[in-house]
Structures are given as C-alpha cells and as structure tokens.
C-alpha atoms as a PDB file:
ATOM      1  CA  UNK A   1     -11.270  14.977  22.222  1.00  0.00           C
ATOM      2  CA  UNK A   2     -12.811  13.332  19.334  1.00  0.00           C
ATOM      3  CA  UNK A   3     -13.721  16.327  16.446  1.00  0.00           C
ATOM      4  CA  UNK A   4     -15.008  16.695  13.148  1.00  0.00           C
ATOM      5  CA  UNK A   5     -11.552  16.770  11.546  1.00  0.00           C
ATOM      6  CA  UNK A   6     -10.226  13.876  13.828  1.00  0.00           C
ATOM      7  CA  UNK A   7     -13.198  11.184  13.268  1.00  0.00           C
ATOM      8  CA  UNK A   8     -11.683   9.845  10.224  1.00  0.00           C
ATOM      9  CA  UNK A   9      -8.614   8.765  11.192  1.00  0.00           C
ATOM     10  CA  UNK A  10     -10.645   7.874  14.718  1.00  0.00           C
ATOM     11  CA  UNK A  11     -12.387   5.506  12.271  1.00  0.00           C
ATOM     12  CA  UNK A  12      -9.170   4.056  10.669  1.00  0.00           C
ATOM     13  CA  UNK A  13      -7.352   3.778  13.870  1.00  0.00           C
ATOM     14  CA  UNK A  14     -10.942   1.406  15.205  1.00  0.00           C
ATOM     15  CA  UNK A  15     -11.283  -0.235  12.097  1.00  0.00           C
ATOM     16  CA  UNK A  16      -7.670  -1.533  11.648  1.00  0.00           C
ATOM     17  CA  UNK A  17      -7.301  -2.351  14.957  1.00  0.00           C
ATOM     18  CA  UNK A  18     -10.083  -4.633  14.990  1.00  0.00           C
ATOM     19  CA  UNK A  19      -8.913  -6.242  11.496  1.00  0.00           C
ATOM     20  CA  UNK A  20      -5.114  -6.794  13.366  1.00  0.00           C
ATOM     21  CA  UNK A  21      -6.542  -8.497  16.555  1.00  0.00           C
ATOM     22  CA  UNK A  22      -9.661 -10.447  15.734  1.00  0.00           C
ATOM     23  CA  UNK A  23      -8.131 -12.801  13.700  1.00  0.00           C
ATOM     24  CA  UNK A  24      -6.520 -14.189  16.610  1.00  0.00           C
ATOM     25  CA  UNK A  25     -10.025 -14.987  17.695  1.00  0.00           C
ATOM     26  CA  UNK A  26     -12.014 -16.026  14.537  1.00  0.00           C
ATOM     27  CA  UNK A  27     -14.588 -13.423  13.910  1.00  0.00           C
ATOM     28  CA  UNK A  28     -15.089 -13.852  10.310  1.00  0.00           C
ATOM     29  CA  UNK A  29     -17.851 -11.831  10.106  1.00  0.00           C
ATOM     30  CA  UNK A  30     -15.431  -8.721  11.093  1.00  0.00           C
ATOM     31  CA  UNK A  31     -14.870  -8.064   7.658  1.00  0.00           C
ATOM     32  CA  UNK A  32     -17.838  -6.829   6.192  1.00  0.00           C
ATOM     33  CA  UNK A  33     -18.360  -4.239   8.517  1.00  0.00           C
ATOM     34  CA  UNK A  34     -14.687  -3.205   9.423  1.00  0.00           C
ATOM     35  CA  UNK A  35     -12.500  -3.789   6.109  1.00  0.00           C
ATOM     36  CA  UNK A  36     -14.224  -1.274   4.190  1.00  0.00           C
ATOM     37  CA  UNK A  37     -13.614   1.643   6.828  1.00  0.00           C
ATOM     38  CA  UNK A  38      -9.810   1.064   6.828  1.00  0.00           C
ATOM     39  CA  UNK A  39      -9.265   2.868   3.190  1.00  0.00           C
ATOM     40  CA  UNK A  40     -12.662   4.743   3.884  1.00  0.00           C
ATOM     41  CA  UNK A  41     -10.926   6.633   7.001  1.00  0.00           C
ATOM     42  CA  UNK A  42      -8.086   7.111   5.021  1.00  0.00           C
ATOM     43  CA  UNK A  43      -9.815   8.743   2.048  1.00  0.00           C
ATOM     44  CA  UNK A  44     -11.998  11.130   4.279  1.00  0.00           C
ATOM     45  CA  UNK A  45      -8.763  11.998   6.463  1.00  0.00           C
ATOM     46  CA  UNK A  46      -7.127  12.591   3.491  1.00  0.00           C
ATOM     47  CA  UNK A  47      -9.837  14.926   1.614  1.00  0.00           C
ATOM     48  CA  UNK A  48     -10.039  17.328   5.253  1.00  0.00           C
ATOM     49  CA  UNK A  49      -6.650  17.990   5.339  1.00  0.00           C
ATOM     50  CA  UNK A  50      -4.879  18.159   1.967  1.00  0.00           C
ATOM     51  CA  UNK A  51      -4.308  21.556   0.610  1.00  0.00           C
ATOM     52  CA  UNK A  52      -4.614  20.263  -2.814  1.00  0.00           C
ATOM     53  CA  UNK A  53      -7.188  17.079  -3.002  1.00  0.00           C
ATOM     54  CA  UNK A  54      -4.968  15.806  -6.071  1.00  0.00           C
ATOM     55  CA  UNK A  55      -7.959  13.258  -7.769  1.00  0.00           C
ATOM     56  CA  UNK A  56      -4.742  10.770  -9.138  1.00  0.00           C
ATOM     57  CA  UNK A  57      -3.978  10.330  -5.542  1.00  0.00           C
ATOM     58  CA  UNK A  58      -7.658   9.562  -4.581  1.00  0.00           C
ATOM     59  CA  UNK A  59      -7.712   7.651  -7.410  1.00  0.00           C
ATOM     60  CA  UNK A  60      -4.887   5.682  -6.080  1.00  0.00           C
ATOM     61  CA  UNK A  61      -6.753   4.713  -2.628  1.00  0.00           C
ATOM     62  CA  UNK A  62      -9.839   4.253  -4.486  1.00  0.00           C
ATOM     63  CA  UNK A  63      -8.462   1.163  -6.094  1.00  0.00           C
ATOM     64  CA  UNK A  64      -6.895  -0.061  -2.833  1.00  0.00           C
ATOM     65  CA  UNK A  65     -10.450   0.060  -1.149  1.00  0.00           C
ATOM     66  CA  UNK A  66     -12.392  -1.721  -4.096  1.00  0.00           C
ATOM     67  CA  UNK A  67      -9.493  -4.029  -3.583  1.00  0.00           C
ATOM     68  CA  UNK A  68     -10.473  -4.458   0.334  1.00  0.00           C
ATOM     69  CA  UNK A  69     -14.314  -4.551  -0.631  1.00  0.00           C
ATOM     70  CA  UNK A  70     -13.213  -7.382  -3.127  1.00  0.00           C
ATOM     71  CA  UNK A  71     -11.229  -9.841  -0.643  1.00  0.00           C
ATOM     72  CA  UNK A  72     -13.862  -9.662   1.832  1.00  0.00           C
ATOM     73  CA  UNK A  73     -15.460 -12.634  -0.611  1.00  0.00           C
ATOM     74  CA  UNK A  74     -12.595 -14.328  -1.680  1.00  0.00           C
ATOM     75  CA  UNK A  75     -13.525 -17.406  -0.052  1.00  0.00           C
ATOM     76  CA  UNK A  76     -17.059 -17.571  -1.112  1.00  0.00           C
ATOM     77  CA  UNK A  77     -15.608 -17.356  -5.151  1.00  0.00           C
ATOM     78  CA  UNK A  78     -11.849 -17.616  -6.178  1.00  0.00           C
ATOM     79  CA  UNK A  79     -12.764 -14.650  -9.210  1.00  0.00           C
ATOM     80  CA  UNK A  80     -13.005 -12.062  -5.815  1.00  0.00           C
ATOM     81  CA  UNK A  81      -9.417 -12.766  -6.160  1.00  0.00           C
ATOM     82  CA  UNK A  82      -8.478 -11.992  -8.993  1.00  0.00           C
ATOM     83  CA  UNK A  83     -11.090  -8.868  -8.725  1.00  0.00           C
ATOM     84  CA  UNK A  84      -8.903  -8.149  -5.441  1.00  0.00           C
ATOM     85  CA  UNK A  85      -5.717  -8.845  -7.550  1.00  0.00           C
ATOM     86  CA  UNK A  86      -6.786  -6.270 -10.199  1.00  0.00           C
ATOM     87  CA  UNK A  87      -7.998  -3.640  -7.994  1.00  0.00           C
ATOM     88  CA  UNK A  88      -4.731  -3.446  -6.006  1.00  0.00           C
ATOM     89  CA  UNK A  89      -2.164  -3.670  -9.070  1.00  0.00           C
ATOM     90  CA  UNK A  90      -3.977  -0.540 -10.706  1.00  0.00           C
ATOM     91  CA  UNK A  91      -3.836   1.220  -7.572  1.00  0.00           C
ATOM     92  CA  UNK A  92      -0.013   0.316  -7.396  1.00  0.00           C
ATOM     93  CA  UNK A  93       0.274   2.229 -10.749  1.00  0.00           C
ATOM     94  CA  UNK A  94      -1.654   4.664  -9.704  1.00  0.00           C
ATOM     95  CA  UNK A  95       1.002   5.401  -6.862  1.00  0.00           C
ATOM     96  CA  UNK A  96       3.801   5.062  -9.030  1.00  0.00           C
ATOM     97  CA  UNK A  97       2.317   7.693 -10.965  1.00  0.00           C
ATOM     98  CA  UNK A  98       1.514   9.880  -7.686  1.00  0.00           C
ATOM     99  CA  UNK A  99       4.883   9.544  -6.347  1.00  0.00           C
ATOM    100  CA  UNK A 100       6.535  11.177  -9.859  1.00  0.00           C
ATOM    101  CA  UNK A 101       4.443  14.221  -8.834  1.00  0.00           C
ATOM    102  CA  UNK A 102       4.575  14.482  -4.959  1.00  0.00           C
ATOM    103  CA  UNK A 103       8.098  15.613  -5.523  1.00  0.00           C
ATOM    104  CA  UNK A 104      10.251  19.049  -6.263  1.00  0.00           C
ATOM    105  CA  UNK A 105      12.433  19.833  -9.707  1.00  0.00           C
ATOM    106  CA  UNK A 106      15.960  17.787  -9.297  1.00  0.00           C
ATOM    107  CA  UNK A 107      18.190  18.853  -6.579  1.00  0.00           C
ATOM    108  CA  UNK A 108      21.920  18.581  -5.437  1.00  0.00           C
ATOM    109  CA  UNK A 109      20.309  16.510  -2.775  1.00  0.00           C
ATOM    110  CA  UNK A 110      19.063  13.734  -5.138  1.00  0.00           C
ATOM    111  CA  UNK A 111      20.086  10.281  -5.636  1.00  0.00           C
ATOM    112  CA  UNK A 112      22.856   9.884  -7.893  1.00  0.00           C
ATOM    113  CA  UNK A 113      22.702   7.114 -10.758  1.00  0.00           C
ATOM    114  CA  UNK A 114      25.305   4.821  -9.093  1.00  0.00           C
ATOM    115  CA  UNK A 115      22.935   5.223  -5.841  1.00  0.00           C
ATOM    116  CA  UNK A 116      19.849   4.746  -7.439  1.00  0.00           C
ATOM    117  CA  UNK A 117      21.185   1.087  -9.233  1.00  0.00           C
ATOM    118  CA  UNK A 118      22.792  -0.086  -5.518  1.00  0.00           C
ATOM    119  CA  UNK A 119      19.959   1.262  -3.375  1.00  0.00           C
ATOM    120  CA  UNK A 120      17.226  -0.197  -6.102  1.00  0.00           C
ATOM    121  CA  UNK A 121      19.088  -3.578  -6.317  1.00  0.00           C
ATOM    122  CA  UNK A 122      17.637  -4.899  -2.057  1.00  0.00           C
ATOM    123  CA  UNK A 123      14.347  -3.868  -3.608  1.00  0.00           C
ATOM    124  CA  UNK A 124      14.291  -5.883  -7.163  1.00  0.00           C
ATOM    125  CA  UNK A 125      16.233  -8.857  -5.275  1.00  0.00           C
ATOM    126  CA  UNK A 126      13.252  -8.836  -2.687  1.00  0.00           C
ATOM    127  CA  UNK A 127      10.365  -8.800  -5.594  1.00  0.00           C
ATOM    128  CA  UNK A 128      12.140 -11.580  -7.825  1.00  0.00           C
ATOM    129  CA  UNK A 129      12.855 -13.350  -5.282  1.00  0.00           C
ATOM    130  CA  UNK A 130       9.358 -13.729  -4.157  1.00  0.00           C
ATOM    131  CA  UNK A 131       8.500 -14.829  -7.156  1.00  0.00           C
ATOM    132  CA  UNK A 132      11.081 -17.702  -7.904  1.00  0.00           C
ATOM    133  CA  UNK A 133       9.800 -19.112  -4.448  1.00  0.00           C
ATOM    134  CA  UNK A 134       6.444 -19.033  -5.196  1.00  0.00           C
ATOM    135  CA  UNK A 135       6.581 -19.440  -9.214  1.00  0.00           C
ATOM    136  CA  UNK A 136       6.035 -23.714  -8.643  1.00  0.00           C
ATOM    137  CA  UNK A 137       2.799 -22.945  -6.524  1.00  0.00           C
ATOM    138  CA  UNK A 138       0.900 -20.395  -8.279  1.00  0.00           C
ATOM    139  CA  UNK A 139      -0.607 -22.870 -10.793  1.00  0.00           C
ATOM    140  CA  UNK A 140      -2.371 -20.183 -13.662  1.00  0.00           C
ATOM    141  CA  UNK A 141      -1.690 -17.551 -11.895  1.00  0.00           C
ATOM    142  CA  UNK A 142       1.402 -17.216 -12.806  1.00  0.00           C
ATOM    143  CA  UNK A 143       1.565 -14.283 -15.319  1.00  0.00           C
ATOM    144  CA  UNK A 144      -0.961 -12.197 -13.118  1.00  0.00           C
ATOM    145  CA  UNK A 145       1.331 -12.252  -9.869  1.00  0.00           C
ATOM    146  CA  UNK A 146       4.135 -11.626 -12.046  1.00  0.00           C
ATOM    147  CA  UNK A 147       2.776  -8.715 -12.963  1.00  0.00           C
ATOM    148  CA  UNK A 148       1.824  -7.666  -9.916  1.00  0.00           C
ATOM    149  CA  UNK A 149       5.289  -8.480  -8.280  1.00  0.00           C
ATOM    150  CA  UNK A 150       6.743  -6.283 -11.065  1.00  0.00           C
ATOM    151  CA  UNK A 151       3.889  -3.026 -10.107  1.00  0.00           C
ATOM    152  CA  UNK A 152       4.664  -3.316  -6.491  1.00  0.00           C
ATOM    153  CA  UNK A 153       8.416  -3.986  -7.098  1.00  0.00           C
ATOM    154  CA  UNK A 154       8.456  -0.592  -9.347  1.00  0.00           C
ATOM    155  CA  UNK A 155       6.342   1.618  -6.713  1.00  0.00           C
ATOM    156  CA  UNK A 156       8.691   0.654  -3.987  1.00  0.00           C
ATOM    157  CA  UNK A 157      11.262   2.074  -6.506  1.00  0.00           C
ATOM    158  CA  UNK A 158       9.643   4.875  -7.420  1.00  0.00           C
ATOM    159  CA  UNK A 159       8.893   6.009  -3.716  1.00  0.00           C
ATOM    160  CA  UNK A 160      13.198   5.825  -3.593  1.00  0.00           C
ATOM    161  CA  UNK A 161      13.440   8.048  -5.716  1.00  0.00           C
ATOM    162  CA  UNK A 162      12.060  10.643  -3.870  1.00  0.00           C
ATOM    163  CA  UNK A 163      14.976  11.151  -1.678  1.00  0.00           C
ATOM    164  CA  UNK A 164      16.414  14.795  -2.007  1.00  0.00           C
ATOM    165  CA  UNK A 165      13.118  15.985  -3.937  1.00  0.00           C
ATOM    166  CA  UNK A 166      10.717  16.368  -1.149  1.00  0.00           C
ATOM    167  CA  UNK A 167      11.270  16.597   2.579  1.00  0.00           C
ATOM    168  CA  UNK A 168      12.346  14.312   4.905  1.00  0.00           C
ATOM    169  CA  UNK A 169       9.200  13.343   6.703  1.00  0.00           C
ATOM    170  CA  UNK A 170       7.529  12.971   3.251  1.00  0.00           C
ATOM    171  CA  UNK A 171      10.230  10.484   1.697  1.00  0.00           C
ATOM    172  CA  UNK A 172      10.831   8.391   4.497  1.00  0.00           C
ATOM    173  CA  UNK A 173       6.977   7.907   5.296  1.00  0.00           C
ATOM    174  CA  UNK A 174       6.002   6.766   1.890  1.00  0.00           C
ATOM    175  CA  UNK A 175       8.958   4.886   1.280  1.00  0.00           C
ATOM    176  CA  UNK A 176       8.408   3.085   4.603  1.00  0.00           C
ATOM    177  CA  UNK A 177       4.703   2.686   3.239  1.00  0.00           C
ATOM    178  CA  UNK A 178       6.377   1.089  -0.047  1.00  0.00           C
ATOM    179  CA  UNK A 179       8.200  -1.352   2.275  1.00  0.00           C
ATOM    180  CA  UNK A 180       5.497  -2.328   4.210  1.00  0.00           C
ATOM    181  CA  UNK A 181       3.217  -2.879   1.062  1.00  0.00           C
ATOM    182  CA  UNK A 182       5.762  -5.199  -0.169  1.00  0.00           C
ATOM    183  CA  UNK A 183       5.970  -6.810   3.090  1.00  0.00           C
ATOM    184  CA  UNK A 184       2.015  -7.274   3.547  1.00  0.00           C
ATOM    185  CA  UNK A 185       1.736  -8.149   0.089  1.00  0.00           C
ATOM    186  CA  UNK A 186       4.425 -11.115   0.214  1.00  0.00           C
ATOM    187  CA  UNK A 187       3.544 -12.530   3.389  1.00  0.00           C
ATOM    188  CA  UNK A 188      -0.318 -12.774   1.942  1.00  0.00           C
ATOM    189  CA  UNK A 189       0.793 -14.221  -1.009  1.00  0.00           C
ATOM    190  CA  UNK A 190       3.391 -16.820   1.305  1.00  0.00           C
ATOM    191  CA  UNK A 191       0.551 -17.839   3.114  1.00  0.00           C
ATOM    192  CA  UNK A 192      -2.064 -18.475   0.435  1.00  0.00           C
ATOM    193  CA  UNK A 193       0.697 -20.307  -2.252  1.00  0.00           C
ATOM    194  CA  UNK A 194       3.112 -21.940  -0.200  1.00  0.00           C
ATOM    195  CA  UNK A 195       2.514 -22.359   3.360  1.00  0.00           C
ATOM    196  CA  UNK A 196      -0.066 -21.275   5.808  1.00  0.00           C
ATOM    197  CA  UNK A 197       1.598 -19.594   8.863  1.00  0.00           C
ATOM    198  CA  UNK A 198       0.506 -18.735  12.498  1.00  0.00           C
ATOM    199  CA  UNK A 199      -0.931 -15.317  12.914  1.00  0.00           C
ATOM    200  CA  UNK A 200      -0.742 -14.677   9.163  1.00  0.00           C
ATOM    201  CA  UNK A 201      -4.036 -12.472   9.188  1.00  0.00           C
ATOM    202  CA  UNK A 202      -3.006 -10.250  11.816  1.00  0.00           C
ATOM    203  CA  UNK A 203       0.597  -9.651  10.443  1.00  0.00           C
ATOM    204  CA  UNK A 204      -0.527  -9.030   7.081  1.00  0.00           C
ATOM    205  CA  UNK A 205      -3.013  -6.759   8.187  1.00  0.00           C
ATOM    206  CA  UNK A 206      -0.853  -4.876  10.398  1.00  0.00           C
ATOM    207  CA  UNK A 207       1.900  -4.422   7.609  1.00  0.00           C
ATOM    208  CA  UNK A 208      -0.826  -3.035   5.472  1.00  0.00           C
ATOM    209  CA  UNK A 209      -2.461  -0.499   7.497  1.00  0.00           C
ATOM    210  CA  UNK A 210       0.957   0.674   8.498  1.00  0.00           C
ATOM    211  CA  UNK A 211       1.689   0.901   4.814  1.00  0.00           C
ATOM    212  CA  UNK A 212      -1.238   2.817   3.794  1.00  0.00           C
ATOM    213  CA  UNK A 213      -1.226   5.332   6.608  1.00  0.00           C
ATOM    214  CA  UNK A 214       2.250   5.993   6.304  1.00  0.00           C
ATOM    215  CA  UNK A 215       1.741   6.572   2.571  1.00  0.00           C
ATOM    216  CA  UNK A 216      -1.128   9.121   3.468  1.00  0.00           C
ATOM    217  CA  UNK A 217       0.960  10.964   5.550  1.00  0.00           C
ATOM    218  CA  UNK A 218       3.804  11.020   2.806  1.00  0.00           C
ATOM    219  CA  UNK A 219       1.800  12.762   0.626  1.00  0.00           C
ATOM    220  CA  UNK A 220      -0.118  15.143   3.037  1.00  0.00           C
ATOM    221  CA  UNK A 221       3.359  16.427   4.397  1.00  0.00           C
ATOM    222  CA  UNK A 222       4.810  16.806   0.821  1.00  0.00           C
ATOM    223  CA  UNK A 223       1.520  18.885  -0.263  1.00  0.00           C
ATOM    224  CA  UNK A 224       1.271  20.630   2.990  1.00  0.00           C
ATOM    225  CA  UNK A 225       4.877  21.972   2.212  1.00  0.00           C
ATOM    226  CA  UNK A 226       5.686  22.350  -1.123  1.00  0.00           C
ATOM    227  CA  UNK A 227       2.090  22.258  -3.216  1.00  0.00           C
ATOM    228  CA  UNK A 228       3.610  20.375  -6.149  1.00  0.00           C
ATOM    229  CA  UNK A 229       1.034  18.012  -7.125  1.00  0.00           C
ATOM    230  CA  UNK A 230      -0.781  18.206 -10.370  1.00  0.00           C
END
C-alpha cells in the first residue's frame, strides 16, 4: 500500500523506470517531466528516513539533480554540457567527502595498506583507461573530463575504503553505487566521444539509477546504525 513515507521512493521507482524503457521508443519529451523526479525521490526518501539529515550528503544529491535538470538541454546548447559536467563532478566531491564521514574510527577489520594499493589498482586502471581511449576524441574537452575521470576515479576509491569501518550492507551498497557511477558515467561518455551504441540511453540510465539508489541506501544503513555523520 502506497503511504506517506513510501511515495518517494514510489516516485523514483516510476520515474526511473520510465527514463530506462522509453528510450527504446523515442519519447524525447520524457525528460522534462521524469528526469528531475529521479534525484527528487531520492532526496525526499532520503530526508523521511535518515536519523541524521547530514546537509553535506544532501548537498551531494543536490548537485547530481542540477546535473539531471542540466542534461535535459544538452542538445538544444552544448554549454548544458558542460553545466551538466560541472554539476556532477562537484557532487562527486561532495561524496568523496561524505563517504570519509559515513564511517566508524579504524578497526582490526580495515583494509590494510598492501590491500588498499591492489584492491585500488582495477579501479585507477578502469578510470585511466577510459581516458587514453577517449583522450583523441574529446577535442577541448580534454582537461575537463580529465578531471572528472580523476573525481569519479577517487570516489570509487574512497567508497573502498570503507570496508571494515561501517557495516556490511552499508559498504557494499555504496561501493556498488561507486561502480555503477563509473559504469554509467563511461558508457555516456563512450557513446557521445567515440561511438554511438544500441540501447545506450537505457543502459546508461539504468547503471545510474542503480548507482544512486544504492548509494542512498549506503548511507541510510550506516546512519541508521552507527550515527557517525557530521
């Protein structure tokens, strides 16, 4: 039964779905009423059930929804773009900043350093990589997606981590949110400077929701549990 408390993620859950599936069927219009709901959900789910309403973390999704807003236009004027670009590289910092709090003091349970370098390495191969494939295509955008790369690259780190300093359901949602990002985020940026490919819309949209649900959830189980955000 659809409540008060549940209408929120009731809104996600509509809004995403119809972002995943239209493209399939061209309804470009889609976007201005559905793309905005996708973070919107997200942030009202968020405020009704965290025990703590940490404003960095709002922050955070904030910037990921102007981002949204942003790319709705990006084909009427290339600067939406780099607005989108922007938008979603400060909210990438904004997470990397989040995901230093939503943890406990050190523990036995940690990473050690030798882990942290081998388990970090898939993760900064993955980002370069990206890059050196796309680096002849991005024309003067070069520095900016470099950047970015390097912000996304580093949150997907910092949500690593988090092993042994939250619990289990915490760390393995947002870090699974971290991968998806990065996998949403490359397969957009595949399809726009390389090479167009079938169904791109609907699996970069899919990775992305994912992402930013899972990443909600992270933090909601970590607050819900141990009430260590600042």
């Amino acid at each position: 039964m659809l409540t008060k408390k549940s209408l929120p993620i009731f809104i996600f859950a509509l809004a995403a779905s119809v972002e995943i599936v239209t493209p399939i069927f061209s309804w470009p219009d889609r976007h201005l009423i559905f793309k905005p709901l996708i973070m919107g959900g997200l942030i009202a789910h968020y405020l009704i059930f965290s025990p703590h309403r940490s404003v960095l973390f709002l922050v955070a999704l904030s910037f990921c929804w102007v981002g949204d807003v942003l790319l709705i236009f990006v084909s009427s004027n290339e600067l939406f773009f780099i607005g989108g670009l922007i938008s979603f590289l400060l909210g990438h910092v904004m997470y990397i900043f989040c995901y230093r709090k939503l943890r406990m003091a050190p523990s036995t349970n940690e990473l050690l350093g030798s882990q942290k370098v081998r388990f970090s390495f898939p993760i900064i191969l993955a980002g370069t990589g990206l890059v050196v494939i796309l680096y002849p295509s991005i024309g003067a955008l070069k520095i900016p997606v470099m950047i970015y790369a390097l912000a996304i690259t580093l949150m997907a780190i910092s949500a690593l981590l988090r092993y042994g300093r939250t619990s289990l359901k915490s760390f393995s949602f947002i870090f699974f949110g971290a991968i998806l990002f990065m996998t949403s985020d490359s397969l957009l940026a595949i399809n726009k400077f390389k090479e167009p490919f079938a169904l791109a819309g609907t699996l970069i949209m899919l990775t992305y929701c994912a992402a930013q649900f899972f990443i909600v959830e992270g933090a909601l189980a970590h607050e819900k549990k141990y009430f260590q955000y600042s």
